[in-house]
C-alpha atoms as a PDB file:
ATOM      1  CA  UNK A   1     -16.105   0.859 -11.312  1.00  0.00           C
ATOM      2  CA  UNK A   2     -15.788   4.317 -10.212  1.00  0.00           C
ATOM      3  CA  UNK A   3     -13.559   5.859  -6.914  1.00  0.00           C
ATOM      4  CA  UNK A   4     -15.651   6.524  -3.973  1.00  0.00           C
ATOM      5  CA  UNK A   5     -13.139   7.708  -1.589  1.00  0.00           C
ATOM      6  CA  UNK A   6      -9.300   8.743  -0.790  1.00  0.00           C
ATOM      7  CA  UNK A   7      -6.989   8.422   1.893  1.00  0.00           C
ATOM      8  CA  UNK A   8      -3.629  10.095   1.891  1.00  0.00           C
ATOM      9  CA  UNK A   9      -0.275   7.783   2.601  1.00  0.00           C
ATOM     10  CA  UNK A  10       2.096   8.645   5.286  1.00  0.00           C
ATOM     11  CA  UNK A  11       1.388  11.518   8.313  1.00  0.00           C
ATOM     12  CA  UNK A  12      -1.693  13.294   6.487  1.00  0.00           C
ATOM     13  CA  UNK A  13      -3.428  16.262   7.888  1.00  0.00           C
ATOM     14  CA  UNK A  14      -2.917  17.666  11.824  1.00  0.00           C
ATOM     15  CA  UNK A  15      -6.563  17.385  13.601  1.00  0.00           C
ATOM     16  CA  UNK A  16      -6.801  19.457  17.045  1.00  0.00           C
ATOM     17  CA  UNK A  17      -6.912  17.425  19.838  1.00  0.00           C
ATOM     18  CA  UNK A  18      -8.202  18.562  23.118  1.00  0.00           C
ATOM     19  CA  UNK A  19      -4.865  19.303  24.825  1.00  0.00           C
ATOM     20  CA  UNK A  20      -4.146  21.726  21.659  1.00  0.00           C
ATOM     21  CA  UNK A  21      -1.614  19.348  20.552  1.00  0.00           C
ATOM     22  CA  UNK A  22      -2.341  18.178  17.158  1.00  0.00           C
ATOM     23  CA  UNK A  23      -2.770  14.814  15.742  1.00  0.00           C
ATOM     24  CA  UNK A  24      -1.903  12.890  12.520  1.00  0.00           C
ATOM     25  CA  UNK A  25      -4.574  11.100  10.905  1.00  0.00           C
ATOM     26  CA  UNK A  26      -4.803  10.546   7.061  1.00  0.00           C
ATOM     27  CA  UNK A  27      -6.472  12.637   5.004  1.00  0.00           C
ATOM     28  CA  UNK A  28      -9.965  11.101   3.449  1.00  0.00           C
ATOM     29  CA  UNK A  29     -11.800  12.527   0.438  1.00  0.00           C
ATOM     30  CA  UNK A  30     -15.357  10.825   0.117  1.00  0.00           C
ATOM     31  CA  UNK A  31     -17.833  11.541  -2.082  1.00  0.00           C
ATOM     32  CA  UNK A  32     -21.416  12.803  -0.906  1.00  0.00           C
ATOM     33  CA  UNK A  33     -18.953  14.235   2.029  1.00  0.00           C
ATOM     34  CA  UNK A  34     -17.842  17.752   2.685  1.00  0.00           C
ATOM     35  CA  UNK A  35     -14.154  18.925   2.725  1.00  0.00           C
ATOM     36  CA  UNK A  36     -12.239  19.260   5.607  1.00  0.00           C
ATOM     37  CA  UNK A  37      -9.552  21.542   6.082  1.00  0.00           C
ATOM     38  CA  UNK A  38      -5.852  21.110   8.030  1.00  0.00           C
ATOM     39  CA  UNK A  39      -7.395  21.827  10.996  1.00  0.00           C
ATOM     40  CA  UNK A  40     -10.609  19.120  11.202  1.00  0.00           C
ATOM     41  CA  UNK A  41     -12.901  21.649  10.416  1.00  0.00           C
ATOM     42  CA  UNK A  42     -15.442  21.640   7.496  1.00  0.00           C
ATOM     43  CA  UNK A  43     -15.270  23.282   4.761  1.00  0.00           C
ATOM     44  CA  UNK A  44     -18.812  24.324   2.530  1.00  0.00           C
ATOM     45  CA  UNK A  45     -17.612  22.199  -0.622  1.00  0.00           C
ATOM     46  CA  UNK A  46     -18.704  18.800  -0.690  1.00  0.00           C
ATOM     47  CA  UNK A  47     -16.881  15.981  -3.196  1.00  0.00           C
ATOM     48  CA  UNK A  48     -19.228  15.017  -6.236  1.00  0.00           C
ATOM     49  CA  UNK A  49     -16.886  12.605  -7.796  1.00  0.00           C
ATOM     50  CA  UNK A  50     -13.367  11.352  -7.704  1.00  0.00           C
ATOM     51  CA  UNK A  51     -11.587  10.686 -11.074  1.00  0.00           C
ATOM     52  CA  UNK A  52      -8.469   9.127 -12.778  1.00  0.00           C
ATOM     53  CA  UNK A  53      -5.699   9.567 -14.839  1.00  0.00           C
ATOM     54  CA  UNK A  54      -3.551  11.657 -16.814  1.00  0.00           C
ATOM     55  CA  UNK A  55      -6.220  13.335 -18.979  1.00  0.00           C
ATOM     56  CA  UNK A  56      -8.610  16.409 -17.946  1.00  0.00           C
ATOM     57  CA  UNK A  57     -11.494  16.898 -20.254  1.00  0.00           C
ATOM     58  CA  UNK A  58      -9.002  15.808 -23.511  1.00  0.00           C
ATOM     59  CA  UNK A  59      -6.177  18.166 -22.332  1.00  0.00           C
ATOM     60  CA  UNK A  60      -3.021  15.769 -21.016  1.00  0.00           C
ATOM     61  CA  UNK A  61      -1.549  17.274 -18.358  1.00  0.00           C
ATOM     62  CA  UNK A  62       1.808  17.672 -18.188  1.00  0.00           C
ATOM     63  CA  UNK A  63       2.904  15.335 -15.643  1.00  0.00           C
ATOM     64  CA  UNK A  64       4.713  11.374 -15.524  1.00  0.00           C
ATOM     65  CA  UNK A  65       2.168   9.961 -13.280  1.00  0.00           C
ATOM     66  CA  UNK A  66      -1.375   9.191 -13.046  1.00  0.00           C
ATOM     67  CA  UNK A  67      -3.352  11.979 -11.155  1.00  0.00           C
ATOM     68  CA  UNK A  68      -6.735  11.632  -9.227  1.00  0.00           C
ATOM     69  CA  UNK A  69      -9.335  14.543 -10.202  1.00  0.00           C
ATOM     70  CA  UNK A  70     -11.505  15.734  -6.952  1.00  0.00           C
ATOM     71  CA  UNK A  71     -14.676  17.329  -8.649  1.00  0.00           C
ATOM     72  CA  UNK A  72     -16.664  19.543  -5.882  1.00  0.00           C
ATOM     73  CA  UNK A  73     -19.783  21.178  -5.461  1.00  0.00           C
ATOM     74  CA  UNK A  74     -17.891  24.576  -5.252  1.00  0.00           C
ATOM     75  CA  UNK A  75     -16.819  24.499  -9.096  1.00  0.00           C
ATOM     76  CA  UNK A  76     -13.325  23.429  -7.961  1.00  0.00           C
ATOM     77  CA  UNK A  77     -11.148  20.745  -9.000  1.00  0.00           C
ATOM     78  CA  UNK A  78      -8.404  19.057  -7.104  1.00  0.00           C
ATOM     79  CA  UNK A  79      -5.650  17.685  -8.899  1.00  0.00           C
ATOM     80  CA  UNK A  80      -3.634  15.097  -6.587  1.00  0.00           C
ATOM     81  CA  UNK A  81      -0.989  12.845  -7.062  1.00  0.00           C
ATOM     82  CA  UNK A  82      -1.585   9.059  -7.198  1.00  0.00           C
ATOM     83  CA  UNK A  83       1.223   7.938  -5.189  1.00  0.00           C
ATOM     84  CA  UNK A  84       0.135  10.012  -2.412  1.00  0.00           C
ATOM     85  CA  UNK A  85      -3.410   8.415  -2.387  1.00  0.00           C
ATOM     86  CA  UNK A  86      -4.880   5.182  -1.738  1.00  0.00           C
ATOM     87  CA  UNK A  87      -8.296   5.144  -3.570  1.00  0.00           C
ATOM     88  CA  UNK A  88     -11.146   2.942  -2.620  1.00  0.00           C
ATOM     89  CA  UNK A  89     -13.411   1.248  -5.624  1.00  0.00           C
ATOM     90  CA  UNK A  90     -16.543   0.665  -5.846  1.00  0.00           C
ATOM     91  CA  UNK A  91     -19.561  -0.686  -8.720  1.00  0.00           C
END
């Protein structure tokens, strides 16, 4: 089973609307998709994989929860806290 996608819990991220009020929709991560940023717009990094845990590469990190690991196609990683995100599972 691997993670195929991310939504944040509670308010999320503040999309433009077209009254230039904003509005709050959760944040989603999905892989094969690009980034967005806090206003809606794309970013040019698109997620290659999501991953779990509390390990990076054999290094623990030094936190008391689990942690999910945003791999992109910029060379970045994204280290975000698991009780902040609901992940999606898939074969």
């Amino acid at each position: 089973m691997k993670i195929v996608s991310l939504q944040s819990v509670g308010l999320g991220a503040v999309f433009p609307s077209g009254s230039c009020e904003g509005i709050n929709e959760p944040y989603v991560l999905k892989v094969g998709e690009k980034l967005k940023e806090g206003r809606g717009q794309e970013l040019d990094a698109t997620v290659t994989e999501i991953g779990f845990g509390d390990m990076y590469h054999g290094m623990e990190m030094p936190r008391q929860d689990d942690t999910y690991f945003v791999y992109t196609s910029d060379g970045h990683i994204r280290v975000l806290s698991a009780d902040k995100y609901i992940a999606e599972w898939s074969e």
